[in-house]
PDB file of N, CA and C in Angstrom:
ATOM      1  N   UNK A   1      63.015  48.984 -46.846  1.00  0.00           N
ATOM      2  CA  UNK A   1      61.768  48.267 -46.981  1.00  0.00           C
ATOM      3  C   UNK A   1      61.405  48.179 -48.467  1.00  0.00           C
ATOM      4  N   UNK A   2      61.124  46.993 -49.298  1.00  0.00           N
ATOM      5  CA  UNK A   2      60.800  46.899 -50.258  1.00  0.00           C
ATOM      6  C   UNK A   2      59.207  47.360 -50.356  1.00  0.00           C
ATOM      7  N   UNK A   3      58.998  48.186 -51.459  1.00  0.00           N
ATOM      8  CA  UNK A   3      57.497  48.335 -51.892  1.00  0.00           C
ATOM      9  C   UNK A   3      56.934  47.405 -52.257  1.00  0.00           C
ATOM     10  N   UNK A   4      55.679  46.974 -51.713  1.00  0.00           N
ATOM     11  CA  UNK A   4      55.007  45.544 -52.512  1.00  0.00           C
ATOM     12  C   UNK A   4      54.530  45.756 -53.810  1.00  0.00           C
ATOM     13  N   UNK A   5      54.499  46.945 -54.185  1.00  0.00           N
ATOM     14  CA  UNK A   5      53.697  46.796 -55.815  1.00  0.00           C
ATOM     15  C   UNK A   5      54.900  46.524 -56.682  1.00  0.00           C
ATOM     16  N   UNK A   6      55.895  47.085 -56.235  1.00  0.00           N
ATOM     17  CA  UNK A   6      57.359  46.272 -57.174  1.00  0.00           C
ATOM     18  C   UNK A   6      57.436  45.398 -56.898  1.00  0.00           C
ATOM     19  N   UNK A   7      57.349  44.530 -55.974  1.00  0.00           N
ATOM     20  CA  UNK A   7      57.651  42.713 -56.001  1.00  0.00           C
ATOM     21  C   UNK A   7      56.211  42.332 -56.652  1.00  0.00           C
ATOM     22  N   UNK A   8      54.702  42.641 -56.565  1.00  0.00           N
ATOM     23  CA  UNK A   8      54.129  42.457 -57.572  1.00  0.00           C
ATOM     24  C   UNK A   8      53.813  42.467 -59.084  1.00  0.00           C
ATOM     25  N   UNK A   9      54.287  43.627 -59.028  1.00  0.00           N
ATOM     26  CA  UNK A   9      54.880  43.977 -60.267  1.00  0.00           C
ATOM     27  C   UNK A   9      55.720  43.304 -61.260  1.00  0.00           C
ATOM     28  N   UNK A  10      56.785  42.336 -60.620  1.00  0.00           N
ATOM     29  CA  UNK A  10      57.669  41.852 -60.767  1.00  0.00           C
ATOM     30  C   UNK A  10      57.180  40.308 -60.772  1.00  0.00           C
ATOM     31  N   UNK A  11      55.997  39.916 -60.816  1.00  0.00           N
ATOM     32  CA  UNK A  11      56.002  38.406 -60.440  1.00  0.00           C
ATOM     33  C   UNK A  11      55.667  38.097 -62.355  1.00  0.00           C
ATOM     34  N   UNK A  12      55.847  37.047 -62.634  1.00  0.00           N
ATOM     35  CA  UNK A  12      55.564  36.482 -63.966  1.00  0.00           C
ATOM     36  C   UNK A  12      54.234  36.290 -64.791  1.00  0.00           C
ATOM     37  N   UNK A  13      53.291  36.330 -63.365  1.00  0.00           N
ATOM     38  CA  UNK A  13      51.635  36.033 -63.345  1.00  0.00           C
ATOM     39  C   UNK A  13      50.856  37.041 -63.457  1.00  0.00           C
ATOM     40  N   UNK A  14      49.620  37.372 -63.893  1.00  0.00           N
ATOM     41  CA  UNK A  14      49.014  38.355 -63.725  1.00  0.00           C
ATOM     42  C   UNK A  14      48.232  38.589 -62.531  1.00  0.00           C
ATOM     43  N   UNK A  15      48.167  39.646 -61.575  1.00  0.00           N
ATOM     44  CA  UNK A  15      47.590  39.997 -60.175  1.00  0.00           C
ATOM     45  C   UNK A  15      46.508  40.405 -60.276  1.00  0.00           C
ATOM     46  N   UNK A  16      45.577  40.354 -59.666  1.00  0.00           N
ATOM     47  CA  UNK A  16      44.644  41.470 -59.790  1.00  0.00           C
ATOM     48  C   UNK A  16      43.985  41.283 -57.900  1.00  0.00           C
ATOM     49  N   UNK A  17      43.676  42.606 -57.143  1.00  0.00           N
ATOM     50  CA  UNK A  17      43.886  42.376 -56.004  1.00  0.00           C
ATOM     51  C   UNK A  17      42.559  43.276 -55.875  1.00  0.00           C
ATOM     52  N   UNK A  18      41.702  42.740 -55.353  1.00  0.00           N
ATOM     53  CA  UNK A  18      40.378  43.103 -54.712  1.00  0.00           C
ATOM     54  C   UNK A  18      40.014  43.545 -53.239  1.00  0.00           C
ATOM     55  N   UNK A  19      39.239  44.344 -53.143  1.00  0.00           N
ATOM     56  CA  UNK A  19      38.832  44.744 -51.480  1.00  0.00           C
ATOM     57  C   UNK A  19      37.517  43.746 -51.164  1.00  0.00           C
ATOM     58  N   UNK A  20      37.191  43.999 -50.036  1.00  0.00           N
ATOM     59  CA  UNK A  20      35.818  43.047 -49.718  1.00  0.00           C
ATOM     60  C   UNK A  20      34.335  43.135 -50.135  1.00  0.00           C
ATOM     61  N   UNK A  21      34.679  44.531 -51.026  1.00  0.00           N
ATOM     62  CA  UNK A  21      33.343  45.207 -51.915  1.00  0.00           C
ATOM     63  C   UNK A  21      33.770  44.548 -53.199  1.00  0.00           C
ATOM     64  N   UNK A  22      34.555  44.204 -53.866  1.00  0.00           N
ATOM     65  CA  UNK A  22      34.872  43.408 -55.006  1.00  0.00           C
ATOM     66  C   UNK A  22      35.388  44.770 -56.224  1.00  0.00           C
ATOM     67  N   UNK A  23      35.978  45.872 -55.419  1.00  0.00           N
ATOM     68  CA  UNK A  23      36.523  47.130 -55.954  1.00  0.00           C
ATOM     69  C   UNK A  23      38.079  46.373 -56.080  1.00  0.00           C
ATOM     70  N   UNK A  24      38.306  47.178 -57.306  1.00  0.00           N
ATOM     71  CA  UNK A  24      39.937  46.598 -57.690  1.00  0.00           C
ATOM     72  C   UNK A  24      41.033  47.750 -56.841  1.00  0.00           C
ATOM     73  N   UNK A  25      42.026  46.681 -56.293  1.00  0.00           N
ATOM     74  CA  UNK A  25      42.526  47.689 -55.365  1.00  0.00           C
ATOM     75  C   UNK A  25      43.733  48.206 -56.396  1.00  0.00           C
ATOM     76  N   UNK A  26      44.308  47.044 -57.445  1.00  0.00           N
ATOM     77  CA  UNK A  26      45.804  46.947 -57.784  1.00  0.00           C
ATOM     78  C   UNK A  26      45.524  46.039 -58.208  1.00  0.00           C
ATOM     79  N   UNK A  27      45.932  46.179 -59.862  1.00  0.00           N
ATOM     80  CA  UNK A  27      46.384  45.103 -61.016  1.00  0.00           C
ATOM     81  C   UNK A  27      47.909  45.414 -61.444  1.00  0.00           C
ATOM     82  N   UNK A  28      48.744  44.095 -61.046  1.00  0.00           N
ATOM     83  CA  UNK A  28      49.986  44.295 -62.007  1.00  0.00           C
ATOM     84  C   UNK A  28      49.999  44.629 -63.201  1.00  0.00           C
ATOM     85  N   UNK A  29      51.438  44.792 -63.814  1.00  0.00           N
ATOM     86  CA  UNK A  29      51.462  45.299 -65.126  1.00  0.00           C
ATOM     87  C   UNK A  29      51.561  44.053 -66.191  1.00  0.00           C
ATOM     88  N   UNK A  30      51.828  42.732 -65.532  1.00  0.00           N
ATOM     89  CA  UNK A  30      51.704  41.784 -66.581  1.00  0.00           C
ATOM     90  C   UNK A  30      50.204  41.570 -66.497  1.00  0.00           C
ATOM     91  N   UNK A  31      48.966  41.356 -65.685  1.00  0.00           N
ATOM     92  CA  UNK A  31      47.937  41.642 -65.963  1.00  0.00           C
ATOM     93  C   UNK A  31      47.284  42.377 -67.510  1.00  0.00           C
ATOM     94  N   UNK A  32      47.687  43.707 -67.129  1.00  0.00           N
ATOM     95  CA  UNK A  32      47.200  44.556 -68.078  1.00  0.00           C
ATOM     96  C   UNK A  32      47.805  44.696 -69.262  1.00  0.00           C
ATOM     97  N   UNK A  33      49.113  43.532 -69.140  1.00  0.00           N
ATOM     98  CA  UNK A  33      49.937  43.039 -70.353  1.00  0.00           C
ATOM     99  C   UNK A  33      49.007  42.044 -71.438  1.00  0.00           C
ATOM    100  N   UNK A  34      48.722  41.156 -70.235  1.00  0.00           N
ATOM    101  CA  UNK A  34      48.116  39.597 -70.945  1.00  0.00           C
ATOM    102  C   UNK A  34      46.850  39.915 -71.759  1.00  0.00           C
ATOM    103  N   UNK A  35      46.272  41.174 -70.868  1.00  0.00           N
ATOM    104  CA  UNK A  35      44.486  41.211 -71.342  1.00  0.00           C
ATOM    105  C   UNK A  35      44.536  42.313 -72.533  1.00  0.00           C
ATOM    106  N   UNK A  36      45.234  43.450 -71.832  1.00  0.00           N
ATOM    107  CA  UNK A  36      45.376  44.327 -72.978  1.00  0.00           C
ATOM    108  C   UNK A  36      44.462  45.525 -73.113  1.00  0.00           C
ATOM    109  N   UNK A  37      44.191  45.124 -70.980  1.00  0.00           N
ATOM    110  CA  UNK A  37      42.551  46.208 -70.789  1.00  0.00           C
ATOM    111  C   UNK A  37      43.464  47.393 -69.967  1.00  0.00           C
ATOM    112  N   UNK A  38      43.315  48.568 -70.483  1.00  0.00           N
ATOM    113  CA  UNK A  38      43.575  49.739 -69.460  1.00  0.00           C
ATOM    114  C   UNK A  38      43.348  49.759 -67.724  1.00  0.00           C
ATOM    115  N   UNK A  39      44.547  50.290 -67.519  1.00  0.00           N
ATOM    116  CA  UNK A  39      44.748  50.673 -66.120  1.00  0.00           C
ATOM    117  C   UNK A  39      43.162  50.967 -65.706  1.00  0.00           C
ATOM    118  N   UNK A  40      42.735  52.428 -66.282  1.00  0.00           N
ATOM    119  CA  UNK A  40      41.948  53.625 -66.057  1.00  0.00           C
ATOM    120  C   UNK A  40      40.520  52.308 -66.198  1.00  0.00           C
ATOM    121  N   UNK A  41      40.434  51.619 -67.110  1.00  0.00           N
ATOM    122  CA  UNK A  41      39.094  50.718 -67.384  1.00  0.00           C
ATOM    123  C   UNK A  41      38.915  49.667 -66.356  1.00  0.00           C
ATOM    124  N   UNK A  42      39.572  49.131 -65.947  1.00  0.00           N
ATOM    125  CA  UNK A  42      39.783  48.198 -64.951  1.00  0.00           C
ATOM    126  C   UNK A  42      39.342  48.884 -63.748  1.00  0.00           C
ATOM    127  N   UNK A  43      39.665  49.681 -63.115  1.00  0.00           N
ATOM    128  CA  UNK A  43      38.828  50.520 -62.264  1.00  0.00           C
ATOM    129  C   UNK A  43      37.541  50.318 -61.929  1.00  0.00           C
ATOM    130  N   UNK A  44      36.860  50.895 -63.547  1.00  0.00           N
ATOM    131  CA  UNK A  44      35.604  51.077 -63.360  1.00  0.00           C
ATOM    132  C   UNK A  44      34.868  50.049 -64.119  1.00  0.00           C
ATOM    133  N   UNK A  45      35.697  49.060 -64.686  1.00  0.00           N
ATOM    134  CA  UNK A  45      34.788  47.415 -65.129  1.00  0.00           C
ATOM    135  C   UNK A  45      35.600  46.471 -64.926  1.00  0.00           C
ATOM    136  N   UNK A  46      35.629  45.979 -63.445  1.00  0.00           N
ATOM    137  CA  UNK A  46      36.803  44.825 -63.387  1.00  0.00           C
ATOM    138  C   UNK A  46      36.490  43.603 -64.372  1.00  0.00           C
ATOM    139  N   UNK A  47      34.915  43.235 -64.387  1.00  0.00           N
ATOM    140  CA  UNK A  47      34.999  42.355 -64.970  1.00  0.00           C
ATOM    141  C   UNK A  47      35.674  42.241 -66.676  1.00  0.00           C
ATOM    142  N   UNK A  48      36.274  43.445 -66.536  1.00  0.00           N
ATOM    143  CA  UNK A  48      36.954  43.330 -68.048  1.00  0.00           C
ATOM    144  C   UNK A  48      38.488  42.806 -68.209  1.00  0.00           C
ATOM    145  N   UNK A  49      38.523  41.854 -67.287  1.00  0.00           N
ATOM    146  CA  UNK A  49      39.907  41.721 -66.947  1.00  0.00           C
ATOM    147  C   UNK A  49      39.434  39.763 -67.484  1.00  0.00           C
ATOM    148  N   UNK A  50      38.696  39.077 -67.347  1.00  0.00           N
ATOM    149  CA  UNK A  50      37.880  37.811 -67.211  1.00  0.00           C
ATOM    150  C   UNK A  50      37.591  38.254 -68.776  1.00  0.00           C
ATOM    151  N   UNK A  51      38.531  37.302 -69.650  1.00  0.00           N
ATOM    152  CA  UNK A  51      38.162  37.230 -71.151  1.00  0.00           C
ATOM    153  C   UNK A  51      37.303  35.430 -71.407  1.00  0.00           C
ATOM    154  N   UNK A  52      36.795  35.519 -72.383  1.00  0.00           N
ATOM    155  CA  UNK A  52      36.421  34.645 -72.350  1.00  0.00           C
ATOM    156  C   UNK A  52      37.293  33.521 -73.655  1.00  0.00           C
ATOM    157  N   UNK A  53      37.554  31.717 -73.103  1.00  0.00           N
ATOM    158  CA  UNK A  53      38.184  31.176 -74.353  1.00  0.00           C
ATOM    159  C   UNK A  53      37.995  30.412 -75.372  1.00  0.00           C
TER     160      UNK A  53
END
Protein backbone atom coordinates (compact mmCIF):
# COMPACT_ATOMS: atom_id res chain seq x y z
CA UNK A 1 0.00 0.00 0.00
CA UNK A 2 1.43 3.26 -0.93
CA UNK A 3 1.43 6.07 1.85
CA UNK A 4 -0.50 9.11 0.66
CA UNK A 5 1.76 11.73 2.16
CA UNK A 6 4.55 10.32 -0.23
CA UNK A 7 2.49 10.57 -3.36
CA UNK A 8 1.68 14.06 -1.92
CA UNK A 9 4.68 14.80 -1.18
CA UNK A 10 5.76 13.96 -4.45
CA UNK A 11 3.32 16.05 -6.56
CA UNK A 12 5.01 19.30 -8.25
CA UNK A 13 2.26 21.71 -6.62
CA UNK A 14 2.01 22.94 -3.32
CA UNK A 15 -0.81 21.02 -0.94
CA UNK A 16 -2.13 22.26 1.84
CA UNK A 17 -5.05 19.99 3.27
CA UNK A 18 -7.64 21.27 5.75
CA UNK A 19 -10.29 19.65 8.18
CA UNK A 20 -13.88 21.11 8.36
CA UNK A 21 -12.74 23.48 11.31
CA UNK A 22 -10.27 25.08 8.76
CA UNK A 23 -7.26 23.32 11.07
CA UNK A 24 -4.32 22.33 8.77
CA UNK A 25 -4.26 18.69 8.58
CA UNK A 26 -0.95 18.30 6.12
CA UNK A 27 1.10 20.65 4.00
CA UNK A 28 3.48 19.14 1.43
CA UNK A 29 7.00 19.84 1.33
CA UNK A 30 6.90 21.82 -1.93
CA UNK A 31 4.36 24.01 -0.11
CA UNK A 32 6.65 24.90 2.62
CA UNK A 33 9.27 25.05 -0.23
CA UNK A 34 7.44 27.84 -2.32
CA UNK A 35 6.39 30.01 0.87
CA UNK A 36 9.28 29.41 2.99
CA UNK A 37 6.82 29.25 6.18
CA UNK A 38 7.70 26.49 8.81
CA UNK A 39 6.16 23.20 9.26
CA UNK A 40 5.72 24.04 13.21
CA UNK A 41 4.09 27.83 12.05
CA UNK A 42 1.68 26.63 9.71
CA UNK A 43 0.01 24.73 12.38
CA UNK A 44 -0.69 27.44 14.40
CA UNK A 45 -1.17 30.39 11.53
CA UNK A 46 -2.38 28.77 8.41
CA UNK A 47 -3.09 31.87 7.08
CA UNK A 48 0.65 32.22 6.72
CA UNK A 49 0.81 30.06 3.92
CA UNK A 50 -1.56 32.93 1.56
CA UNK A 51 1.34 35.51 0.63
CA UNK A 52 0.33 38.35 -0.81
CA UNK A 53 1.48 39.65 -4.82
Amino acid sequence: MIEWKKVVDDLPGGIAIFDDQGRVVYVNKRMLEKTGVKDEKVKTDPLSLIQPR
